[in-house]
N, C-alpha and C. Protein backbone atom coordinates (compact mmCIF):
# COMPACT_ATOMS: atom_id res chain seq x y z
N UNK A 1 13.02 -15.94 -19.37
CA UNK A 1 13.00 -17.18 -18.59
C UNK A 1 11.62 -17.83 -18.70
N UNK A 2 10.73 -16.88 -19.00
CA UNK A 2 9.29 -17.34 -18.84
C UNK A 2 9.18 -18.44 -20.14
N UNK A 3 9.88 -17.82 -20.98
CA UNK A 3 9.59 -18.68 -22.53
C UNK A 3 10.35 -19.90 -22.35
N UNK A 4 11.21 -19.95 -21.70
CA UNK A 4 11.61 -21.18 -21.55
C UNK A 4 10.73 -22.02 -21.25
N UNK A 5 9.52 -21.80 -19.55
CA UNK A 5 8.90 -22.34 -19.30
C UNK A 5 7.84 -22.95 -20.67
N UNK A 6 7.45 -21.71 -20.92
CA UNK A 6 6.53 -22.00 -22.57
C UNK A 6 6.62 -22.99 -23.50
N UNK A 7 8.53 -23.56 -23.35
CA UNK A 7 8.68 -24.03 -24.36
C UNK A 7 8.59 -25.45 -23.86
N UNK A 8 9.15 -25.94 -22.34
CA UNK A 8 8.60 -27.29 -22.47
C UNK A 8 7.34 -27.06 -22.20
N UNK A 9 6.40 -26.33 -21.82
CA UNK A 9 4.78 -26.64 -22.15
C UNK A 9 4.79 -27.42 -23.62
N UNK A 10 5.32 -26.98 -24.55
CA UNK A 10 5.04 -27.68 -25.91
C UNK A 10 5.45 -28.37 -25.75
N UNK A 11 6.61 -28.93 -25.22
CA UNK A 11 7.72 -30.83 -25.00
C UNK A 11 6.67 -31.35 -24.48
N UNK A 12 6.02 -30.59 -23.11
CA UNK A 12 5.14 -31.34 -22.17
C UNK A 12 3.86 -31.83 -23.03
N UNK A 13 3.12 -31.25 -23.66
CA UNK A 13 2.30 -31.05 -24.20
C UNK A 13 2.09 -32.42 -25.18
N UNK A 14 3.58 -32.57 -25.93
CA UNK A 14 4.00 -33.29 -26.86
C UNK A 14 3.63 -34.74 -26.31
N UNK A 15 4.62 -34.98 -24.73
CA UNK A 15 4.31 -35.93 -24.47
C UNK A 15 2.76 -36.43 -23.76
N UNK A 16 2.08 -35.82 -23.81
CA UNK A 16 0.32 -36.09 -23.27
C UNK A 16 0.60 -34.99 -21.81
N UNK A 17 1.62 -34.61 -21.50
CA UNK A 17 1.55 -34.30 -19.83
C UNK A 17 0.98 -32.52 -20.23
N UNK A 18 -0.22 -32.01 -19.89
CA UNK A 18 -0.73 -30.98 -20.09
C UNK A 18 -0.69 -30.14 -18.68
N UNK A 19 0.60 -30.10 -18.08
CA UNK A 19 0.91 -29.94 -16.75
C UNK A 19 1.60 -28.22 -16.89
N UNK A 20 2.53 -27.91 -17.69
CA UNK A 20 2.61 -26.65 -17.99
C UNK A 20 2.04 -25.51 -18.91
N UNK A 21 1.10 -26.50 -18.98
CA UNK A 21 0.10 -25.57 -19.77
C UNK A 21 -0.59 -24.44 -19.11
N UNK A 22 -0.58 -24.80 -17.82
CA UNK A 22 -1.11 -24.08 -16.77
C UNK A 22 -0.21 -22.53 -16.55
N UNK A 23 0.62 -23.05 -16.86
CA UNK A 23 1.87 -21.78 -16.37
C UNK A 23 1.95 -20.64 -17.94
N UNK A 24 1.45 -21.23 -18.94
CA UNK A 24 1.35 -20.83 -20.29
C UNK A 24 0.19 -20.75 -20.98
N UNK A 25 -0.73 -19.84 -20.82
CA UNK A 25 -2.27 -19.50 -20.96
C UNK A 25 -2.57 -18.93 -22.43
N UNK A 26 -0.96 -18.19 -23.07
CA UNK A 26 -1.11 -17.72 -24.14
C UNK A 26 -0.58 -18.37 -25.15
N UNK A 27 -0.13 -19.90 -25.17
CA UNK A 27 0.10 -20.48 -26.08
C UNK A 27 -0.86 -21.24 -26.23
N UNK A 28 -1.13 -21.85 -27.38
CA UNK A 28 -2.29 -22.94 -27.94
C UNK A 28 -1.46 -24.21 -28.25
N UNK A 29 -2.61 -25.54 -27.36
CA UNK A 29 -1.38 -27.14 -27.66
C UNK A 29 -1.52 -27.50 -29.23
N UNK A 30 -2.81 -26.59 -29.90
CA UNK A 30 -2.00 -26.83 -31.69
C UNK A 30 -1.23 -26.24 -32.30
N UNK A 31 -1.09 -24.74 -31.71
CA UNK A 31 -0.96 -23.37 -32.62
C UNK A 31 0.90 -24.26 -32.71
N UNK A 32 1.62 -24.79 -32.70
CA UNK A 32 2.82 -24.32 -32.61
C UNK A 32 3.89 -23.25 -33.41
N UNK A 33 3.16 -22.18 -34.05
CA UNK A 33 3.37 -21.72 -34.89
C UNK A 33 3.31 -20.06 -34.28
N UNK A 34 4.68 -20.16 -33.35
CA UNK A 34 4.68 -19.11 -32.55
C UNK A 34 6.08 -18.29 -33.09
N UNK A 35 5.32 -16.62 -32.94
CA UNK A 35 6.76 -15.72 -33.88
C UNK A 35 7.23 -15.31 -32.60
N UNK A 36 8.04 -14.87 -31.70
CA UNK A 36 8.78 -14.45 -31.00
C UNK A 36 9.48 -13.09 -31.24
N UNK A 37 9.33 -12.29 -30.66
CA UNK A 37 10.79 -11.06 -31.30
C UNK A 37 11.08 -10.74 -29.87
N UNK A 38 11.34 -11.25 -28.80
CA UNK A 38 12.34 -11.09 -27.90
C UNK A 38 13.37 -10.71 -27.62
């Protein structure tokens, strides 16, 4: 559920709103180049 949050951090991110970024400390707003094995 958490990655969900993660993932609009990047939508959010996308659109200028750097609002869930807060909730997502271990993603980077360039890296989008994230591997997952969940």
């Amino acid at each position: 559920m958490l990655f969900f949050f993660c993932v609009l951090a990047l939508v959010a991110q996308s659109y200028g709103q750097l609002h869930f970024s807060e909730n997502c400390p271990d993603i980077t707003p360039r890296d989008t180049d994230f591997e997952v094995s969940d």
